[in-house]
C-alpha atoms as a PDB file:
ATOM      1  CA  UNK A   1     -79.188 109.780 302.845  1.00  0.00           C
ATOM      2  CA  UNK A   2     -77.905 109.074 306.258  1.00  0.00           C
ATOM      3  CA  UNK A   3     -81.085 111.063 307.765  1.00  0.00           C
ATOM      4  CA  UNK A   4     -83.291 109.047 306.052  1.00  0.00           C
ATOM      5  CA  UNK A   5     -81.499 105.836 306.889  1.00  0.00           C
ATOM      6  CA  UNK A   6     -81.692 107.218 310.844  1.00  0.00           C
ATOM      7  CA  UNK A   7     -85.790 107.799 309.861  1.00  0.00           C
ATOM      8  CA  UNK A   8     -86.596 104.877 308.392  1.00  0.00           C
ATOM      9  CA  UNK A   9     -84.611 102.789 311.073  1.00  0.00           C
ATOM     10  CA  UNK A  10     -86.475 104.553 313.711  1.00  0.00           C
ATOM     11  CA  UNK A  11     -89.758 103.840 312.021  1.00  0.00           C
ATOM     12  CA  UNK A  12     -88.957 100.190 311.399  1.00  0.00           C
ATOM     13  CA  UNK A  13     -88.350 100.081 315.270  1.00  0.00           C
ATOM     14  CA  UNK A  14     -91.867 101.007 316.271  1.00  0.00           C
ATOM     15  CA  UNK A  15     -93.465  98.898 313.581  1.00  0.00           C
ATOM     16  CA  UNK A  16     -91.592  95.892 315.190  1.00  0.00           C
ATOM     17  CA  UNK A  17     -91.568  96.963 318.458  1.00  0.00           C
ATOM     18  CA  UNK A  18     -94.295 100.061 318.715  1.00  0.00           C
ATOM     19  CA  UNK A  19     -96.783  98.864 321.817  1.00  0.00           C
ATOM     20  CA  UNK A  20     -95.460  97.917 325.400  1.00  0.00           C
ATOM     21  CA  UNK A  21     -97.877  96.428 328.110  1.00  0.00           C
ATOM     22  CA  UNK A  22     -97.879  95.715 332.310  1.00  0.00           C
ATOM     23  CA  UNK A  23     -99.688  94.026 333.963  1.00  0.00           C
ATOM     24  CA  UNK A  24    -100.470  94.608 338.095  1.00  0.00           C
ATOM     25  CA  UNK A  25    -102.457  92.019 340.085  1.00  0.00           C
ATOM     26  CA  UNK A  26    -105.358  94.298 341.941  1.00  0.00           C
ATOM     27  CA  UNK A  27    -106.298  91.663 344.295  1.00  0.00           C
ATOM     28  CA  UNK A  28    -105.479  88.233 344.724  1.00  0.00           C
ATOM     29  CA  UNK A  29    -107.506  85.766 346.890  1.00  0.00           C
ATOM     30  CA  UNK A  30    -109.112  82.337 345.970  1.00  0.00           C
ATOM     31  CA  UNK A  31    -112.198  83.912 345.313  1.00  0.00           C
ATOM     32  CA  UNK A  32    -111.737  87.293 343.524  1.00  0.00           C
ATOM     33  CA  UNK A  33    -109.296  88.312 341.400  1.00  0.00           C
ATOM     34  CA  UNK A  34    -108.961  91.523 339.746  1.00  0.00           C
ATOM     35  CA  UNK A  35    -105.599  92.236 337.040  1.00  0.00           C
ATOM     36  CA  UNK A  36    -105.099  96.043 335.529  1.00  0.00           C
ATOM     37  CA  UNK A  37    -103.167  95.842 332.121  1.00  0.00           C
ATOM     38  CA  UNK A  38    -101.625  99.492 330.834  1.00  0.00           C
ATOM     39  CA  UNK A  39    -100.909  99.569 327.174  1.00  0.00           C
ATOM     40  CA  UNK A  40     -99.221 102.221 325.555  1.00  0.00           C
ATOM     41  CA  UNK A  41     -99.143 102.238 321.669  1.00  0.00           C
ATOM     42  CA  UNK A  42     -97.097 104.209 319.535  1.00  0.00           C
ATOM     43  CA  UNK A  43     -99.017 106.996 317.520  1.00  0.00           C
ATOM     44  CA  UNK A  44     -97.203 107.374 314.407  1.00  0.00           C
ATOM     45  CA  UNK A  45     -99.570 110.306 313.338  1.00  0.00           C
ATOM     46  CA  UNK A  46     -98.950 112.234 316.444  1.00  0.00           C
ATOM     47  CA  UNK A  47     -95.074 111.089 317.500  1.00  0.00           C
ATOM     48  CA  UNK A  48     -96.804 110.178 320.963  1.00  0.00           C
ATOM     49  CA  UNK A  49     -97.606 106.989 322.989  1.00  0.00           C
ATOM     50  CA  UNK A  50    -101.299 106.570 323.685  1.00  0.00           C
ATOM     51  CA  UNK A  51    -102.805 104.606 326.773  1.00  0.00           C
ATOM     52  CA  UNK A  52    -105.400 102.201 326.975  1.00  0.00           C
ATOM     53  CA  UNK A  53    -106.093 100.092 330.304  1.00  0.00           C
ATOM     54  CA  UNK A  54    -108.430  96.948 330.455  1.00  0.00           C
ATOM     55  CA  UNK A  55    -109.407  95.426 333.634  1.00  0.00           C
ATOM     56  CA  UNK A  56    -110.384  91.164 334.217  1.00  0.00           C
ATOM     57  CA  UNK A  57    -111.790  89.704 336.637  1.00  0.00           C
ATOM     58  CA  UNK A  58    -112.026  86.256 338.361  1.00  0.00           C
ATOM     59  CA  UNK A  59    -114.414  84.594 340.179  1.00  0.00           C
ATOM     60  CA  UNK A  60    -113.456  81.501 341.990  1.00  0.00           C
ATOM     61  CA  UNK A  61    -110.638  80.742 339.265  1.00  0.00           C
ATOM     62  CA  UNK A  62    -112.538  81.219 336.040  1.00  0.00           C
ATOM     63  CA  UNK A  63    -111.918  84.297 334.463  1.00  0.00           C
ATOM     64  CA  UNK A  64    -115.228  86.513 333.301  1.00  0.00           C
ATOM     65  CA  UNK A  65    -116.454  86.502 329.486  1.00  0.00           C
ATOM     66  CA  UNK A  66    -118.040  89.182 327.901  1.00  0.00           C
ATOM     67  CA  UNK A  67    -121.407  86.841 328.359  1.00  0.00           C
ATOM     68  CA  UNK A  68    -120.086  86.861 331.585  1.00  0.00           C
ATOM     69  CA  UNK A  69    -120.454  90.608 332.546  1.00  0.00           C
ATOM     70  CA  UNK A  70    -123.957  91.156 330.783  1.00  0.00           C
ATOM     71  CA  UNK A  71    -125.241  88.270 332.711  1.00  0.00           C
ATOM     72  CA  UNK A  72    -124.018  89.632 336.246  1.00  0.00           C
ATOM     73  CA  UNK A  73    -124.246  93.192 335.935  1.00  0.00           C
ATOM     74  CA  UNK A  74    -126.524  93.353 332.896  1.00  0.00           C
ATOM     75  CA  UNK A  75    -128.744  90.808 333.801  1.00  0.00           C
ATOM     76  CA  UNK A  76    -128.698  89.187 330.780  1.00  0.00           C
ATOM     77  CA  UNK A  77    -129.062  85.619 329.780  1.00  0.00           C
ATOM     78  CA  UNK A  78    -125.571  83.985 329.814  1.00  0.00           C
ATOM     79  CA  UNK A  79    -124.627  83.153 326.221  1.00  0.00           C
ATOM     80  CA  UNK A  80    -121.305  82.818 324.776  1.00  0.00           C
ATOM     81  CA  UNK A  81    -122.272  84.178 321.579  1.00  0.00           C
ATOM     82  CA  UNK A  82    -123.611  87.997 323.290  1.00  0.00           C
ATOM     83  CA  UNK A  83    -120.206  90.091 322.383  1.00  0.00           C
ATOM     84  CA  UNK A  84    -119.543  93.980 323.429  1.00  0.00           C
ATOM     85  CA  UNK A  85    -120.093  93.744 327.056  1.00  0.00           C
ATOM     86  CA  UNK A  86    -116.162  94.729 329.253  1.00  0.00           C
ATOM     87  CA  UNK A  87    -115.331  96.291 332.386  1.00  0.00           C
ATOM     88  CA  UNK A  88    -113.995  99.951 331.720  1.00  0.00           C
ATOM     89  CA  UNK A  89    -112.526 100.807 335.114  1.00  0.00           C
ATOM     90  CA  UNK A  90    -112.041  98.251 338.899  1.00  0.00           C
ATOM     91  CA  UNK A  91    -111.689  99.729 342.117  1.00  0.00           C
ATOM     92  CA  UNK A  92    -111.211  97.563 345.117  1.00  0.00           C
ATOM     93  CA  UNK A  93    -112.664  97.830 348.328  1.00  0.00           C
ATOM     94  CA  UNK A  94    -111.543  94.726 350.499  1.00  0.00           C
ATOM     95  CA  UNK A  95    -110.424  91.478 350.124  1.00  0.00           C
ATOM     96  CA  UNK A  96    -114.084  89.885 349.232  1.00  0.00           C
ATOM     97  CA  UNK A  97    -115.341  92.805 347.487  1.00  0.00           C
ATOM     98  CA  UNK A  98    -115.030  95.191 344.225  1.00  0.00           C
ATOM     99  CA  UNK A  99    -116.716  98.279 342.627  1.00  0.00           C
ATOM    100  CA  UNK A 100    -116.886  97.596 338.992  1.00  0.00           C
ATOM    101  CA  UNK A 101    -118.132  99.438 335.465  1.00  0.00           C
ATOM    102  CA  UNK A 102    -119.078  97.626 332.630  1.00  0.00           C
ATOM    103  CA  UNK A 103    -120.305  99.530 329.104  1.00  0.00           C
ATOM    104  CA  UNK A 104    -121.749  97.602 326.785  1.00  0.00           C
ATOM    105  CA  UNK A 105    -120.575  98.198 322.452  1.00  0.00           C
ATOM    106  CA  UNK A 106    -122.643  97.216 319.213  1.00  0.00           C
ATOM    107  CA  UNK A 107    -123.582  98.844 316.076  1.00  0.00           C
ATOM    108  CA  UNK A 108    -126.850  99.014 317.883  1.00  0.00           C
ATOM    109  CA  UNK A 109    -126.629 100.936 320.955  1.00  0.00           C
ATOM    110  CA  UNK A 110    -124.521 101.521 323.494  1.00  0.00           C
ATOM    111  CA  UNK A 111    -124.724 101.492 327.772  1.00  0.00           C
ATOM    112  CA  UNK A 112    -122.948 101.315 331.476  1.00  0.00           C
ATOM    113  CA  UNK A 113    -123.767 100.342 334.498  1.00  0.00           C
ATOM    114  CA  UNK A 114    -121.950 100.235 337.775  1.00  0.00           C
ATOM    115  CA  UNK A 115    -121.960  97.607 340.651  1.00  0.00           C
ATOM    116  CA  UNK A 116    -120.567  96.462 343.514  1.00  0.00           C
ATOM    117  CA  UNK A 117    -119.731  93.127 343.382  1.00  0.00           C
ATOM    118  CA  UNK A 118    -119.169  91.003 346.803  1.00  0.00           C
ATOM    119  CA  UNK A 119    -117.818  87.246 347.166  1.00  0.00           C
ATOM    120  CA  UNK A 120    -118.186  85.839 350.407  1.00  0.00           C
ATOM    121  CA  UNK A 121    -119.616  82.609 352.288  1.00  0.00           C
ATOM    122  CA  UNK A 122    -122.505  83.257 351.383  1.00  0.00           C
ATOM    123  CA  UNK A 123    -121.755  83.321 347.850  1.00  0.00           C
ATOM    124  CA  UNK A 124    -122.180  85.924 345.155  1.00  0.00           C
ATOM    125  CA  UNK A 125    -124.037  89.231 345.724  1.00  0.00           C
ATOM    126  CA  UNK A 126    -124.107  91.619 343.135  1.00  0.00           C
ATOM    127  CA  UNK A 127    -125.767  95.358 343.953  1.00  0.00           C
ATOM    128  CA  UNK A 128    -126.632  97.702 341.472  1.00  0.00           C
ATOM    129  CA  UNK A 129    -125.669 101.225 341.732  1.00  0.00           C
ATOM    130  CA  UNK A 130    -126.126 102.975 338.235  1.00  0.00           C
ATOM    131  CA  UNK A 131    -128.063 102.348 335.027  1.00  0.00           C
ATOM    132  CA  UNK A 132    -126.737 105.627 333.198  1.00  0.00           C
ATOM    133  CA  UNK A 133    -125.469 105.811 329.673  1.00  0.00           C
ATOM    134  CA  UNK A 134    -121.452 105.718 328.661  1.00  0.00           C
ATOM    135  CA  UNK A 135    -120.984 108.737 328.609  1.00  0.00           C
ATOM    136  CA  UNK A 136    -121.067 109.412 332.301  1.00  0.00           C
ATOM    137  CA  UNK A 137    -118.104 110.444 334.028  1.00  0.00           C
ATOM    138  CA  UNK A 138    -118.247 106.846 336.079  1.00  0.00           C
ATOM    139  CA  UNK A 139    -115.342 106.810 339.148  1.00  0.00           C
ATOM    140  CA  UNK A 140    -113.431 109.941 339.788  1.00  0.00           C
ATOM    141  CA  UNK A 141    -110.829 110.853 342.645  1.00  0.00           C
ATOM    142  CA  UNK A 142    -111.435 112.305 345.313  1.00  0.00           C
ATOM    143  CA  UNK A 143    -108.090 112.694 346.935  1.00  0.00           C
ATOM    144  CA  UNK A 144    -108.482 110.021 349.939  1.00  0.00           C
ATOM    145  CA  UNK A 145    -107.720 106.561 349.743  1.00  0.00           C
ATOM    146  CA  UNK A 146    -111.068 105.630 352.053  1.00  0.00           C
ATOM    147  CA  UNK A 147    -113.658 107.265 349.581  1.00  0.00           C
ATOM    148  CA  UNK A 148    -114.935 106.773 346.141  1.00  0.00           C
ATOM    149  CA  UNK A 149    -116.761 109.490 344.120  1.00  0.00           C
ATOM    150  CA  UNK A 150    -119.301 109.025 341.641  1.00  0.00           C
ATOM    151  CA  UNK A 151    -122.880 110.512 339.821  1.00  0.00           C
ATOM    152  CA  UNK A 152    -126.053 108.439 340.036  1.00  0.00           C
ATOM    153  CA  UNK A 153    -128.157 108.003 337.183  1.00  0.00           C
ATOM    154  CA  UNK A 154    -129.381 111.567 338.034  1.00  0.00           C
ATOM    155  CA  UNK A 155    -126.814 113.398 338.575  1.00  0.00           C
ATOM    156  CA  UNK A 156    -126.231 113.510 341.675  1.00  0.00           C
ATOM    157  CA  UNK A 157    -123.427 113.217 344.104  1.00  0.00           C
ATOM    158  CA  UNK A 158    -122.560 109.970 345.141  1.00  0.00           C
ATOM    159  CA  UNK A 159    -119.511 109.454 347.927  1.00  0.00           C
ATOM    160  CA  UNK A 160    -118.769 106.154 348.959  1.00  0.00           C
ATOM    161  CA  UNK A 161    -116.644 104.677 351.778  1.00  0.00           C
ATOM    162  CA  UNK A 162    -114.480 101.930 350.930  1.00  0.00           C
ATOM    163  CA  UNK A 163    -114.655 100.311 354.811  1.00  0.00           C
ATOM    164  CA  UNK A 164    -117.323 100.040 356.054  1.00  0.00           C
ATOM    165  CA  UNK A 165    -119.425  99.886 352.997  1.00  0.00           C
ATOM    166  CA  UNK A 166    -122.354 103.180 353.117  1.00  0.00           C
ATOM    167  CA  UNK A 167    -123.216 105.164 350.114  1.00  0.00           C
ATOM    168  CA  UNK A 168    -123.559 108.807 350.718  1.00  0.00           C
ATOM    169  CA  UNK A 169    -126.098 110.873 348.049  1.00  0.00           C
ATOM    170  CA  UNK A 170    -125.274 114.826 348.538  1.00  0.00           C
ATOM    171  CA  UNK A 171    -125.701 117.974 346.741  1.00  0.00           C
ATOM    172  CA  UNK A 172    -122.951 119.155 344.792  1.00  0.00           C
ATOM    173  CA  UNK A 173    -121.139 119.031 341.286  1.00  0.00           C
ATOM    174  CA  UNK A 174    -117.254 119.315 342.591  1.00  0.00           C
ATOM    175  CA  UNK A 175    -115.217 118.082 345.447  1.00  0.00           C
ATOM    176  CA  UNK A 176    -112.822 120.458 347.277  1.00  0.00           C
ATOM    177  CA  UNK A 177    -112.412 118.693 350.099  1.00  0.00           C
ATOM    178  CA  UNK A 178    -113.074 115.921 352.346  1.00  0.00           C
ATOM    179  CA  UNK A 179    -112.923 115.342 356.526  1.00  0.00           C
ATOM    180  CA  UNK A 180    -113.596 112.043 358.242  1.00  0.00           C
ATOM    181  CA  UNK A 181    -117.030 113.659 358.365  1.00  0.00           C
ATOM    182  CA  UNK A 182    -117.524 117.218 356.423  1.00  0.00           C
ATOM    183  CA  UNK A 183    -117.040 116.868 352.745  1.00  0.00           C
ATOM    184  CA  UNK A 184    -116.789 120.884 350.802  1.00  0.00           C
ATOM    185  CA  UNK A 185    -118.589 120.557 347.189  1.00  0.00           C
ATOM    186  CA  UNK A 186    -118.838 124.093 345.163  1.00  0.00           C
ATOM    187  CA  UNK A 187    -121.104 124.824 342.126  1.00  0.00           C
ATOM    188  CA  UNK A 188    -121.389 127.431 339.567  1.00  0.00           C
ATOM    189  CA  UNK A 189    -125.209 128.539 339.983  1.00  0.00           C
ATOM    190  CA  UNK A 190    -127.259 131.502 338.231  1.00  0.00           C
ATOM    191  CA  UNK A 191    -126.777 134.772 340.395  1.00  0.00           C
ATOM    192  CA  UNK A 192    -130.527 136.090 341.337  1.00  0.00           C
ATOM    193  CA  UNK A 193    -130.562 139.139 339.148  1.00  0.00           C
ATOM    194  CA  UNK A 194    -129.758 136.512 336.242  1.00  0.00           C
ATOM    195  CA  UNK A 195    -127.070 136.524 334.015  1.00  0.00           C
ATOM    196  CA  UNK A 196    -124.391 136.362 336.175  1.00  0.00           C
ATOM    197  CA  UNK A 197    -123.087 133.368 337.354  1.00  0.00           C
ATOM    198  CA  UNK A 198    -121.564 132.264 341.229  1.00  0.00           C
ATOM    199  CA  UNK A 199    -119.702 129.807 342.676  1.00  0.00           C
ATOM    200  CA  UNK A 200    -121.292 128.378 345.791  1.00  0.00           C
ATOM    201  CA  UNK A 201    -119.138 126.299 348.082  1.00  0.00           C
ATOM    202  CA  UNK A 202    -120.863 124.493 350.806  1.00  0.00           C
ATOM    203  CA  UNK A 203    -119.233 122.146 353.847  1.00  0.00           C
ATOM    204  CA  UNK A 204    -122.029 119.253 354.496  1.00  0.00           C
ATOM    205  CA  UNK A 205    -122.226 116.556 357.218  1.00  0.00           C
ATOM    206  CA  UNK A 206    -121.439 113.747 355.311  1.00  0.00           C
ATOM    207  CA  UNK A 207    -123.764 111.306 357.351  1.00  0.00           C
ATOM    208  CA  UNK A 208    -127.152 113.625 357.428  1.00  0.00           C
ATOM    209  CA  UNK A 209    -126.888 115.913 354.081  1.00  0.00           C
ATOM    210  CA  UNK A 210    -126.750 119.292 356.518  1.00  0.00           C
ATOM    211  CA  UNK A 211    -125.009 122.429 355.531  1.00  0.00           C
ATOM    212  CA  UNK A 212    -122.514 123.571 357.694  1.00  0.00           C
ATOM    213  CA  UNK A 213    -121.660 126.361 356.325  1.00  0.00           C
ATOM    214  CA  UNK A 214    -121.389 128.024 352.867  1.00  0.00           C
ATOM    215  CA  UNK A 215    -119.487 130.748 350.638  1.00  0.00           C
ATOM    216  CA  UNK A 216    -120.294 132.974 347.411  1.00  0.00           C
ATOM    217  CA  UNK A 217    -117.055 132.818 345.536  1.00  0.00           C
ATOM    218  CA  UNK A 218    -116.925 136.352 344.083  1.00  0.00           C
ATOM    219  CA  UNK A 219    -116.153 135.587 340.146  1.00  0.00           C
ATOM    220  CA  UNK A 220    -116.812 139.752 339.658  1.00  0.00           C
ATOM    221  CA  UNK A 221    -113.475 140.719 341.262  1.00  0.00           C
ATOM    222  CA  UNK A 222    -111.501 137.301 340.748  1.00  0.00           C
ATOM    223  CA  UNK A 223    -111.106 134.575 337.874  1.00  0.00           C
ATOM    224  CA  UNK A 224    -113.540 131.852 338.624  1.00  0.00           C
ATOM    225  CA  UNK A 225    -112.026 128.251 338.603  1.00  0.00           C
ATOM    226  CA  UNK A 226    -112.330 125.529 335.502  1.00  0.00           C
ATOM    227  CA  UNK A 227    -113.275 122.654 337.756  1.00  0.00           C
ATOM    228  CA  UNK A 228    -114.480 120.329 334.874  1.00  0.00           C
ATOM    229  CA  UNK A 229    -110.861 120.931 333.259  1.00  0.00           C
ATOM    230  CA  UNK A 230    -108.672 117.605 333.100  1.00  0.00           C
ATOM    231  CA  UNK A 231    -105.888 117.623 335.314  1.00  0.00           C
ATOM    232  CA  UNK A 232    -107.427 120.880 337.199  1.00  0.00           C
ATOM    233  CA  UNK A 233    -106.557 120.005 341.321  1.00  0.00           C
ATOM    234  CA  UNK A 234    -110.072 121.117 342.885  1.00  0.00           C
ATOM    235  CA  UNK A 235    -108.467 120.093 346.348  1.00  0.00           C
ATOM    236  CA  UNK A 236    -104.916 122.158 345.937  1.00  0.00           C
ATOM    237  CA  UNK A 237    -107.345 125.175 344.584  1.00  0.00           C
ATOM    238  CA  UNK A 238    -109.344 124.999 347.904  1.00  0.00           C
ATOM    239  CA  UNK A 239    -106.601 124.705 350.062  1.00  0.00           C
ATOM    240  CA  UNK A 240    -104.012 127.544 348.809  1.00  0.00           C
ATOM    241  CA  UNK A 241    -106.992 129.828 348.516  1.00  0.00           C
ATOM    242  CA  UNK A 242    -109.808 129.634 351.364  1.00  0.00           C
ATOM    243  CA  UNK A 243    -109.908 127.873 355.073  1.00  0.00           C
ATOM    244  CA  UNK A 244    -112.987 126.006 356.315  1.00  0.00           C
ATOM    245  CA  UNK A 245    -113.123 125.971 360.274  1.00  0.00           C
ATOM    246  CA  UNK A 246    -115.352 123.888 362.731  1.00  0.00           C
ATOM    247  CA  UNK A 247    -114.878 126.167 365.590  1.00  0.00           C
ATOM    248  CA  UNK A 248    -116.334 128.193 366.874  1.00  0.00           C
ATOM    249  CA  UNK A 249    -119.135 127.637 364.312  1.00  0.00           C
ATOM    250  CA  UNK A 250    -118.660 126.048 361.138  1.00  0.00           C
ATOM    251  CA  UNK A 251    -117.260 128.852 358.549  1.00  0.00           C
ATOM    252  CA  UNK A 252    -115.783 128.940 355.010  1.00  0.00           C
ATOM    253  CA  UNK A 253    -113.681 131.958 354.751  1.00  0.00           C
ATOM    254  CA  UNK A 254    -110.702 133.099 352.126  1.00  0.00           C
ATOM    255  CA  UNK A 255    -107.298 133.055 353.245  1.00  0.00           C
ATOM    256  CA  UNK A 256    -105.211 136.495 353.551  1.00  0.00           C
ATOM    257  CA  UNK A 257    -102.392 135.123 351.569  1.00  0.00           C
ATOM    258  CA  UNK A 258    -104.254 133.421 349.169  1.00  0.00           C
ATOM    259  CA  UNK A 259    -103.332 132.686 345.166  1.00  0.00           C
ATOM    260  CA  UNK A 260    -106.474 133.653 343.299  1.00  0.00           C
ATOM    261  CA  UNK A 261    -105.902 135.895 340.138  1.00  0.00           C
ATOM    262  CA  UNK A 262    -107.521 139.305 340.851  1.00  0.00           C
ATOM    263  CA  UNK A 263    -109.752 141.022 337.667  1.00  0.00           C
ATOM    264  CA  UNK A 264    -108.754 144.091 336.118  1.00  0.00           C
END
């Protein structure tokens, strides 16, 4: 009886109590405003807290509807009675300028599309960057706090510097690692003979595209890498395992020492 008093107390706790928010202010100026909220509510299926996040923005004090959004990134007519449009994720540049995704929800159809969205003198400018459907991978990290990562609407690579603004398209699927101006991207390709598949890792110039150098990962005589796998660190796994030098030529080589898991 006690236990079930203890159980049913507990449960009665995260019925009253069983979802806990914050709120942190992104960026703050008269004419841009950008607020992150983290909510975490309790899964009573699962014993767990699950996380949502949900982004708004302001321009010049008023803060964006859902008409809102599909009118500026969407291009849509304004009207207060369009629904389903939201910004999924924020990322902030400067102080006059912000990279944002929207994705757009009916029983209909679903989309996203990415921007970059500038206030300044001048007014607003709003540049379009992707047209791809939701279920694109949208922002990702890539370990520096002066680059943004991303796929265009075909796939490919995009890197982008925070300050100064440039957009970057290279070949590549992963990041291992990124320079002031060589960025290393690997790939899991056919083999020639078919079949068989290799990991390619290639250092490019990040201004001009160029290879600088490149490496065959040999998956025959150690375990390949999951780079798609959440929480998987492509830059620690570069880093404890191979060496990419400028001098005296450009070379990607595997460290002596390194931690890869040899196959029987």
């Amino acid at each position: 009886m006690r236990a079930f008093s203890c159980c049913a107390l507990i449960i009665f706790t995260v019925l009253l109590g069983g979802c806990r928010s914050t709120t942190s202010v992104l960026l703050d100026t008269p004419a841009l405003k950008v607020t992150r909220t983290d909510r975490d509510d309790y899964n009573l299926m699962f014993s767990r807290w699950d996380r949502s996040t949900t982004f708004q923005i302001h321009l010049n004090g008023k803060k964006l509807s859902a008409a809102d959004y599909g009118h500026l990134i969407f291009g849509k007519e304004p009207d207060d009675a369009v629904p389903g449009y939201r910004p999924t994720h924020v990322i902030v540049l400067d102080s006059r300028s912000i990279l944002v995704r929207v994705r757009y929800d009916s029983s209909m159809a679903t989309a996203a599309r990415t921007a970059r969205v500038v206030m300044d003198k001048g007014g607003l400018t709003v540049q379009a960057l992707t047209r791809g459907s939701p279920a694109e991978l949208g922002f990702f990290d890539v370990y520096s706090d002066d680059w943004v990562g991303m796929y265009d609407d075909a796939g490919r690579f995009l890197l982008i510097r925070r300050d100064p603004w440039d957009v970057y398209s290279l070949p590549g699927t992963y990041l291992a690692q990124i320079s002031d101006r060589v960025v290393i991207t690997f790939d899991k390709e056919m083999s020639e003979q078919g079949g068989d598949h290799i990991y390619m890792m290639r250092a490019l110039d990040i201004q001009t595209g160029k290879r600088l150098a490149e490496y065959a990962f040999d998956a025959t005589r150690y375990y390949p890498p999951i780079p798609g796998l959440p929480g998987f660190d492509r830059v620690g796994w570069f880093r404890s395992n191979f060496r990419f030098e400028m001098t005296p030529e450009p070379d990607i080589h595997l460290r002596p020492n390194n931690a890869l898991r040899p196959r029987p």
